[in-house]
C-alpha atoms as a PDB file:
ATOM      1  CA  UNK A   1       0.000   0.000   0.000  1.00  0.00           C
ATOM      2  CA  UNK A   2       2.436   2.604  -0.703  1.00  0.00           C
ATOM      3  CA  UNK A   3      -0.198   5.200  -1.306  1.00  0.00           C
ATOM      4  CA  UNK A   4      -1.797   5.186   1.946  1.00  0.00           C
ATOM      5  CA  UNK A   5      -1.209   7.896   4.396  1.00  0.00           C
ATOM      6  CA  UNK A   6      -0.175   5.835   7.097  1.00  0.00           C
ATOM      7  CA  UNK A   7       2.837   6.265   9.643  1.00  0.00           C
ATOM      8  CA  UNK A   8       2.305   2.770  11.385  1.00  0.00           C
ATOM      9  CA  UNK A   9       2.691  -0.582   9.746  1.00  0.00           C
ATOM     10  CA  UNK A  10       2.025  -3.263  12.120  1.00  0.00           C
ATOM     11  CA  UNK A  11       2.271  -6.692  11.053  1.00  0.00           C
ATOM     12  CA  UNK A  12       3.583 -10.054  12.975  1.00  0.00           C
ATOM     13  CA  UNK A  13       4.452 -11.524  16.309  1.00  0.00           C
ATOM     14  CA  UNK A  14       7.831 -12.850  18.000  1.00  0.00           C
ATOM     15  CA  UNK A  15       7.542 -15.792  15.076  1.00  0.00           C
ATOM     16  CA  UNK A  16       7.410 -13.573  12.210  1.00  0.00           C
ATOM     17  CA  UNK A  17      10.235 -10.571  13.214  1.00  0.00           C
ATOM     18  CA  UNK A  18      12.208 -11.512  10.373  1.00  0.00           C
ATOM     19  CA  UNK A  19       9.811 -11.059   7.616  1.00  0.00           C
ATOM     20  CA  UNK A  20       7.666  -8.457   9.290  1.00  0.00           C
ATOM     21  CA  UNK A  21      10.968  -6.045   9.129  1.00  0.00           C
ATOM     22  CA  UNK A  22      11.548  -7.521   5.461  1.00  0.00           C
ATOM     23  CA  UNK A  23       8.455  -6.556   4.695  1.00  0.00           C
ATOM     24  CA  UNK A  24       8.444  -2.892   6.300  1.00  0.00           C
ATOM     25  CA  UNK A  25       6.949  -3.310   9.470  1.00  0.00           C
ATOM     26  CA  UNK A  26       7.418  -0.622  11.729  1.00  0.00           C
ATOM     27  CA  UNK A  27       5.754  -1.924  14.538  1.00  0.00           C
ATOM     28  CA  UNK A  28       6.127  -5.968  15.700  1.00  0.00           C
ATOM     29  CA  UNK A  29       4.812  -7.442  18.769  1.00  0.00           C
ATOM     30  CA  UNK A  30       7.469  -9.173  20.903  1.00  0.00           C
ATOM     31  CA  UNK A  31       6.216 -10.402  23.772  1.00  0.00           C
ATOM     32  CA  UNK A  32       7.468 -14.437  23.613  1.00  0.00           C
ATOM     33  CA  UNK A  33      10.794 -13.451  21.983  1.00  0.00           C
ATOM     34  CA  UNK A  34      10.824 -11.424  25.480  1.00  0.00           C
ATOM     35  CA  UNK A  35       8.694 -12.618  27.924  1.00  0.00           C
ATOM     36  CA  UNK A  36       8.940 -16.756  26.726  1.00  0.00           C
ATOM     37  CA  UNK A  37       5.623 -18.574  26.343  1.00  0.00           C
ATOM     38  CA  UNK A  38       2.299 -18.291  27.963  1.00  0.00           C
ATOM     39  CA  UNK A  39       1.678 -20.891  31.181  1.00  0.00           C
ATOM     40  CA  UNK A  40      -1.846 -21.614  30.174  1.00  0.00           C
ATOM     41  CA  UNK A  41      -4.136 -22.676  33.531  1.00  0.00           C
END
């Protein structure tokens, strides 16, 4: 979309850094990369 007034381009998770940044993401969520897995209840 390069066209499209946007400043923020949001796009994967810890899984995906790589090809979020490859892609021009300018915002990636990192929280396993960071934080390590969930404990689910």
């Amino acid at each position: 979309m390069p066209d499209a007034p946007l400043d923020t381009l949001s796009m994967g998770m810890s899984d995906d850094l790589e090809a979020a940044v490859l892609e021009g993401a300018t915002l990636v969520r990192l929280g396993t990369a960071i934080f390590g897995a969930r404990q689910m209840p």
